[in-house]
N, C-alpha and C. Protein backbone atom coordinates (compact mmCIF):
# COMPACT_ATOMS: atom_id res chain seq x y z
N UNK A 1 7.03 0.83 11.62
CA UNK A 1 6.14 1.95 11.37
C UNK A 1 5.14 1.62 10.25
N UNK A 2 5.43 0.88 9.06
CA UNK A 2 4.97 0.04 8.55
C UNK A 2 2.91 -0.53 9.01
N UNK A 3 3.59 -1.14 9.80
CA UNK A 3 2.51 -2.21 9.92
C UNK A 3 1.39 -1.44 11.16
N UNK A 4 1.99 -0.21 11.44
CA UNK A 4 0.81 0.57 12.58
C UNK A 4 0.25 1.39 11.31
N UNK A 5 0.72 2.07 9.91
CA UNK A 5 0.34 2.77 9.32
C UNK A 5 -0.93 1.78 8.69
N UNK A 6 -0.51 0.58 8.32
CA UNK A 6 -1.16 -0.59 7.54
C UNK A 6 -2.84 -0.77 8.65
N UNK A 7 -2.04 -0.79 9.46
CA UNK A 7 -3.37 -1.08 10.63
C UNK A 7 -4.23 0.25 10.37
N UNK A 8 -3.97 1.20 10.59
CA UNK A 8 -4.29 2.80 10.75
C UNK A 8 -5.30 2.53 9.35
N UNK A 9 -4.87 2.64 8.56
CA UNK A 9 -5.27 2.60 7.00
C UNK A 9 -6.63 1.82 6.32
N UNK A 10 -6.11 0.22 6.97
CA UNK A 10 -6.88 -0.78 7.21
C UNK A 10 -8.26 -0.68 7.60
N UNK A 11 -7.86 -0.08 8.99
CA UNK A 11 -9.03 -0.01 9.84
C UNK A 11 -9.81 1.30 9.08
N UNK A 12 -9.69 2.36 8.40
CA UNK A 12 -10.26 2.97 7.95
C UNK A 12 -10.96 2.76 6.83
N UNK A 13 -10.39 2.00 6.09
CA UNK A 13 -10.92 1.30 5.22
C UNK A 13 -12.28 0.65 5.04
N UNK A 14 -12.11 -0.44 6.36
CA UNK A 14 -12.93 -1.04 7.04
C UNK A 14 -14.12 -0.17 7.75
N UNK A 15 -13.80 1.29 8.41
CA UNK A 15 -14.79 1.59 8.84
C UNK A 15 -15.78 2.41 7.75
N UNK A 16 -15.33 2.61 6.64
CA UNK A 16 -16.00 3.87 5.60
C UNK A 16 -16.46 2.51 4.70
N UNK A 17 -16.08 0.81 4.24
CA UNK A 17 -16.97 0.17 3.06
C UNK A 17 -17.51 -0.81 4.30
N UNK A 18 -16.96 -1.52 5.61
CA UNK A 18 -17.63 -2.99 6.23
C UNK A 18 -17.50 -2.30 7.71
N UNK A 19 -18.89 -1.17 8.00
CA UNK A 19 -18.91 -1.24 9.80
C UNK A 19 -19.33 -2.33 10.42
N UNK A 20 -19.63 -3.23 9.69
CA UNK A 20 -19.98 -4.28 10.71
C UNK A 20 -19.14 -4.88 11.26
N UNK A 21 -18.35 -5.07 10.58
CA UNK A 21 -16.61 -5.49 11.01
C UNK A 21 -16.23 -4.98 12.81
N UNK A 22 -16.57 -4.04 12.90
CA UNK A 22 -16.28 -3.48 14.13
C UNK A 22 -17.40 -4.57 15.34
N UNK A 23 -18.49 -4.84 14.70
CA UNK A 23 -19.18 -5.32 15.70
C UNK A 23 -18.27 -6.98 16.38
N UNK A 24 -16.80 -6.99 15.75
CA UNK A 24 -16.39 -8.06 16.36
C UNK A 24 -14.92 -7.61 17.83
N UNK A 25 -15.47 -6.56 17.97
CA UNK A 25 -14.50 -5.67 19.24
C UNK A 25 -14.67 -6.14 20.25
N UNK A 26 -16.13 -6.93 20.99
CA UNK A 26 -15.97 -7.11 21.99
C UNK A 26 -14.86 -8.49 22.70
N UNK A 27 -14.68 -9.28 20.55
CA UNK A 27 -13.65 -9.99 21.45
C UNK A 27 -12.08 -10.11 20.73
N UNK A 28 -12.18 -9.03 19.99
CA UNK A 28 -10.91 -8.77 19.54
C UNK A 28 -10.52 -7.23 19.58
N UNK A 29 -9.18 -7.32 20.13
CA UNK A 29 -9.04 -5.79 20.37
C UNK A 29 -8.82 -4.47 18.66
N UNK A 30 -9.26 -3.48 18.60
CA UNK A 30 -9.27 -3.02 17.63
C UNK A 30 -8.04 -2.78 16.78
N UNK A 31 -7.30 -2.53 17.28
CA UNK A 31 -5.85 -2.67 16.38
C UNK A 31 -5.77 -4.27 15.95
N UNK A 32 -6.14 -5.13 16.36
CA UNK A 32 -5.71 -6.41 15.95
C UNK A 32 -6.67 -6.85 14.94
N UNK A 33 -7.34 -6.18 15.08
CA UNK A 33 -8.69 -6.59 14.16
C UNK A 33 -8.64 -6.78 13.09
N UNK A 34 -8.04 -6.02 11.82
CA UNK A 34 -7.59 -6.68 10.62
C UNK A 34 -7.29 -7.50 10.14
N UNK A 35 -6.37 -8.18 11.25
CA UNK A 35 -5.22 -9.16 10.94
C UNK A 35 -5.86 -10.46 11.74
N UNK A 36 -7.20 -10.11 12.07
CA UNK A 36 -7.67 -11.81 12.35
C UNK A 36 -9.16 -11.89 12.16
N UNK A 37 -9.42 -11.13 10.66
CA UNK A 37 -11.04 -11.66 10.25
C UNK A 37 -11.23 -12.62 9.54
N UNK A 38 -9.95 -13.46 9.25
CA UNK A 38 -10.23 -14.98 8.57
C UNK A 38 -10.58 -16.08 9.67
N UNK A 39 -9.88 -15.74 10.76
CA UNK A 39 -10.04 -16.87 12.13
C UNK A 39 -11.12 -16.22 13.06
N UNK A 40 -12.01 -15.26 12.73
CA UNK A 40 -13.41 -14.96 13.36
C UNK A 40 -14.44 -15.64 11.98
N UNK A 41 -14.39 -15.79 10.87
CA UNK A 41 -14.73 -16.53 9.79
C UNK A 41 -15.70 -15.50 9.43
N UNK A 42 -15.27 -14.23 9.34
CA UNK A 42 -15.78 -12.74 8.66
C UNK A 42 -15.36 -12.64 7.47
N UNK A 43 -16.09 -12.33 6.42
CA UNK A 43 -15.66 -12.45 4.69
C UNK A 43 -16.02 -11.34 4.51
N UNK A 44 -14.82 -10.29 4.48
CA UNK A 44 -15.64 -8.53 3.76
C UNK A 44 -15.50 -8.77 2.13
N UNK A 45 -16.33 -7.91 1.94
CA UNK A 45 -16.26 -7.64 0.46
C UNK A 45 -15.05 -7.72 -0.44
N UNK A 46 -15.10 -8.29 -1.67
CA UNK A 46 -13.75 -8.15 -2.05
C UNK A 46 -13.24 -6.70 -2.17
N UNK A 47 -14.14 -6.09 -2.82
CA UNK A 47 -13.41 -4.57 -3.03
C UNK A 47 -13.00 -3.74 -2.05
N UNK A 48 -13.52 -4.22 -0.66
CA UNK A 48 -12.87 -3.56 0.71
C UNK A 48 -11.30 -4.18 0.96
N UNK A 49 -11.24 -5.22 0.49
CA UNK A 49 -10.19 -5.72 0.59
C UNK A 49 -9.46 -5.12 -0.29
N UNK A 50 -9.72 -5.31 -1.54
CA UNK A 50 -8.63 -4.55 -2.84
C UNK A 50 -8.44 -3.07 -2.33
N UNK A 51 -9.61 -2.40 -1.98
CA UNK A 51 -9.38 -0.92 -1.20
C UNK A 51 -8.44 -0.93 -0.07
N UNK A 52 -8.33 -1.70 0.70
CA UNK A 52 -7.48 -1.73 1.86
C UNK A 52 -5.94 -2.14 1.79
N UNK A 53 -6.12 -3.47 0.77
CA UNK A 53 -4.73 -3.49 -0.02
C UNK A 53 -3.88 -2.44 -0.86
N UNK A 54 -4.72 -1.70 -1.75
CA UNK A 54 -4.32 -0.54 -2.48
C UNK A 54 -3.87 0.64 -2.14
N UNK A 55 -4.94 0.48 -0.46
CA UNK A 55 -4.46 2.24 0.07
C UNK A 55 -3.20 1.98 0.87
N UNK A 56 -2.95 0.36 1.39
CA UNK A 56 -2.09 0.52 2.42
C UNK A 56 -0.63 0.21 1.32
N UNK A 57 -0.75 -0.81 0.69
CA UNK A 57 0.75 -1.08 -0.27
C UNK A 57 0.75 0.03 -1.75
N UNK A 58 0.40 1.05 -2.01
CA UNK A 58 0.26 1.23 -3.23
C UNK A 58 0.21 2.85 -2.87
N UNK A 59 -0.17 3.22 -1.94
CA UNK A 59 -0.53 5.09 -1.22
C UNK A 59 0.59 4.95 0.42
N UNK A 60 0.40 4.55 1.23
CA UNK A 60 1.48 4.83 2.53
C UNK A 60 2.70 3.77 2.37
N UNK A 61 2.35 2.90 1.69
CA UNK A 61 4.04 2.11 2.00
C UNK A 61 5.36 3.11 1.42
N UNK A 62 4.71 3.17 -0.06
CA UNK A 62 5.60 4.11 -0.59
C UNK A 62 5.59 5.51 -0.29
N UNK A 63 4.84 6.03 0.54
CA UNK A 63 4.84 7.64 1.30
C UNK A 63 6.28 7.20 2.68
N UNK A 64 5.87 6.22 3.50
CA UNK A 64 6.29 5.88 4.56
C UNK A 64 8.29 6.12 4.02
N UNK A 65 8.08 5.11 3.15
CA UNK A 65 9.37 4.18 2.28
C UNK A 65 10.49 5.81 1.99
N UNK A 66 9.33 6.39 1.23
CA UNK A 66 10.39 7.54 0.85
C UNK A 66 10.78 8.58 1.77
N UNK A 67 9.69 9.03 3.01
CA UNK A 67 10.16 9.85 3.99
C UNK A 67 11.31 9.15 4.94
N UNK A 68 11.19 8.11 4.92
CA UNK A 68 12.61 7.38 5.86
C UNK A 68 13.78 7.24 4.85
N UNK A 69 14.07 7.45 3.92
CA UNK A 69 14.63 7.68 2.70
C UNK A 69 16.00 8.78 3.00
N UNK A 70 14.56 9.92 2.71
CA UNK A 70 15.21 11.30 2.89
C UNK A 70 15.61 11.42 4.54
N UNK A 71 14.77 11.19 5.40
CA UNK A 71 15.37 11.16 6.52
C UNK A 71 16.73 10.91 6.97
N UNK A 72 17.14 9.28 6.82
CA UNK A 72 18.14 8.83 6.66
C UNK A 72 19.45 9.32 5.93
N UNK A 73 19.21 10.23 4.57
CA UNK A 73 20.23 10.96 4.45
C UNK A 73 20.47 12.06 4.74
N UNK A 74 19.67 12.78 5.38
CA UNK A 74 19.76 14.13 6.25
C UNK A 74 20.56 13.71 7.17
N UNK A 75 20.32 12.40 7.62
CA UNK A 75 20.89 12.18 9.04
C UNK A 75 22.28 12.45 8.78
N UNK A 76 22.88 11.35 7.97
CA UNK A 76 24.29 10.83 7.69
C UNK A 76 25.00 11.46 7.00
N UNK A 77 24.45 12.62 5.83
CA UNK A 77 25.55 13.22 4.75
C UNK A 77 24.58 14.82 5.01
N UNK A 78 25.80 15.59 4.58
CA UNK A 78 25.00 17.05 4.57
C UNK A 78 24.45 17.12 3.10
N UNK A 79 23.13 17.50 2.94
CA UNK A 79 22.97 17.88 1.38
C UNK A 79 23.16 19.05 0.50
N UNK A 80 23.28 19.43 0.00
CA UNK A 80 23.69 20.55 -0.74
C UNK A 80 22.51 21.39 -0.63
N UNK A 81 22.21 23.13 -0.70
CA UNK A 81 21.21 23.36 -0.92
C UNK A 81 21.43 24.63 -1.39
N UNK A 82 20.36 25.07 -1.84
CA UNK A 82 19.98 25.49 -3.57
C UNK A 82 19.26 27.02 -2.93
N UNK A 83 18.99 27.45 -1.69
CA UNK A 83 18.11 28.74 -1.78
C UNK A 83 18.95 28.48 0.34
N UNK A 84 18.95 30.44 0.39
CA UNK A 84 18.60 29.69 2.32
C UNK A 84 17.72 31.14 2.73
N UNK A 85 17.49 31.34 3.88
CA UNK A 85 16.31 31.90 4.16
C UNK A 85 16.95 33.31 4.37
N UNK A 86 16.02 34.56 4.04
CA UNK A 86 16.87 35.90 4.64
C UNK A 86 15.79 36.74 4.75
N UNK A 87 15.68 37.54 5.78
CA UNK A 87 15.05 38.34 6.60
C UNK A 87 15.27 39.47 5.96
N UNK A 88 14.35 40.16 5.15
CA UNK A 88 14.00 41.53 4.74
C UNK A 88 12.83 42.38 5.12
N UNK A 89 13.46 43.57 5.34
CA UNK A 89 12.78 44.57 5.63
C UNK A 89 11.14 44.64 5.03
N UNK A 90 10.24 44.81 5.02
CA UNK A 90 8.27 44.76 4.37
C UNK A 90 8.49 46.22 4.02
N UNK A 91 8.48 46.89 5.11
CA UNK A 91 7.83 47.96 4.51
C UNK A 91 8.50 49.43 4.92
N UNK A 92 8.24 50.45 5.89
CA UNK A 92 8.79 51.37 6.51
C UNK A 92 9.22 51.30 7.55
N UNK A 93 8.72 50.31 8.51
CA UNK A 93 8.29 50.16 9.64
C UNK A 93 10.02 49.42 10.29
N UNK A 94 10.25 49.15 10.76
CA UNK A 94 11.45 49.02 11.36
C UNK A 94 11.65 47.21 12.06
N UNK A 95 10.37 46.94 12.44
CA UNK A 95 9.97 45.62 12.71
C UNK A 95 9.03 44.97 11.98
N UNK A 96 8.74 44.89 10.93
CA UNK A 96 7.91 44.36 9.61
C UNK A 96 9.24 43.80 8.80
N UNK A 97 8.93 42.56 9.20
CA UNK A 97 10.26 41.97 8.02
C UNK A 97 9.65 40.56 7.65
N UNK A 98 10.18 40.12 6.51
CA UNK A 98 9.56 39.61 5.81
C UNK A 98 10.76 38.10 5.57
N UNK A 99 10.66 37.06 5.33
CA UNK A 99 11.52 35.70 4.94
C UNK A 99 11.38 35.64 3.62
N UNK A 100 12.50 35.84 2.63
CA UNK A 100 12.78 35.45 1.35
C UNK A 100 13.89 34.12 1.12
N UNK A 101 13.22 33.28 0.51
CA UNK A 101 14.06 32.68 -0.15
C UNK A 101 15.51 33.11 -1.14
N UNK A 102 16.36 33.32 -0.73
CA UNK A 102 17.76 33.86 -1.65
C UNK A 102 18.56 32.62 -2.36
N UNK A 103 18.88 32.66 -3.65
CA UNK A 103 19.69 31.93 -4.22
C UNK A 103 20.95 31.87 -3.49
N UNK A 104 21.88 30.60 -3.09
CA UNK A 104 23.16 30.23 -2.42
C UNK A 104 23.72 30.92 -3.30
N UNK A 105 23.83 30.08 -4.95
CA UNK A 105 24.69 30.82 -6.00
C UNK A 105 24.22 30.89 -7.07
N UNK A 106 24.87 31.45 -8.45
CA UNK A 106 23.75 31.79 -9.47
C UNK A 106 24.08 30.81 -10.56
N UNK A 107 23.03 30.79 -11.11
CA UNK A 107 23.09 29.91 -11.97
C UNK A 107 24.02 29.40 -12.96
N UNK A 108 24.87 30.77 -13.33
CA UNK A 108 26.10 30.04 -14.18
C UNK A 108 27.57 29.57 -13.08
N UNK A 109 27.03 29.52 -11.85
CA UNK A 109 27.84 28.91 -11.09
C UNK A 109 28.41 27.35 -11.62
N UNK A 110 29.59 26.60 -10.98
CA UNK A 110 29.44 25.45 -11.37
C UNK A 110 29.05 24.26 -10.62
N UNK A 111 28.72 23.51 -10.52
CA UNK A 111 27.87 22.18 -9.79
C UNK A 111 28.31 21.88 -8.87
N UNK A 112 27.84 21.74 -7.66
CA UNK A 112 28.08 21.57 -6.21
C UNK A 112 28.08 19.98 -5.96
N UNK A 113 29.01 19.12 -6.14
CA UNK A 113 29.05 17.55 -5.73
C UNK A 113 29.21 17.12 -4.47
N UNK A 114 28.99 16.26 -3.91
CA UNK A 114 29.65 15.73 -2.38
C UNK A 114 30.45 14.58 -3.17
């Protein structure tokens, strides 16, 4: 997931500082395109490069990194949680209800471990 976000990123990169870059589609397909402008002998700017490096290892690796993170332990362990959802009445009306967040337990409770 990685390396489609890297591409994704890349290529945006590429299209907002070097559109010319694109003018090499007719013989490389566009997803691949990043990953072979040294062997078309295309030199972008350095700072498109440092931009493209920065947004992809430095902004989504570590977005990517940490949502598969949390994912992964949702999967495998239950987590503890701290509020759950409850359906209250709004107003007079009988079907006007409203979702509050409710505390599980109160604060001088004692610490919930797995």
């Amino acid at each position: 997931s990685e390396v489609a976000v890297t591409t994704i990123v890349r290529l945006g990169v590429f299209k907002i500082w070097e559109p010319d870059i694109f003018s090499l589609t007719s013989e490389v397909p566009t997803p691949i395109l990043p990953w072979v402008l040294r062997e078309k002998a295309y030199k972008p700017k350095r700072i498109t490069l440092f931009a493209a490096d920065f947004a992809s290892s430095c902004v989504a690796a570590p977005i990517i990194e940490e949502v598969l993170k949390l994912k992964i332990c949702q999967w495998t362990s239950k987590l503890p949680r701290n509020f759950k959802p409850v359906k209250v009445q709004k107003g007079k009306r009988k079907r006007s209800k409203k979702t509050i967040a409710e505390p599980v337990r109160s604060i001088d409770a004692p610490q919930v471990t797995n």
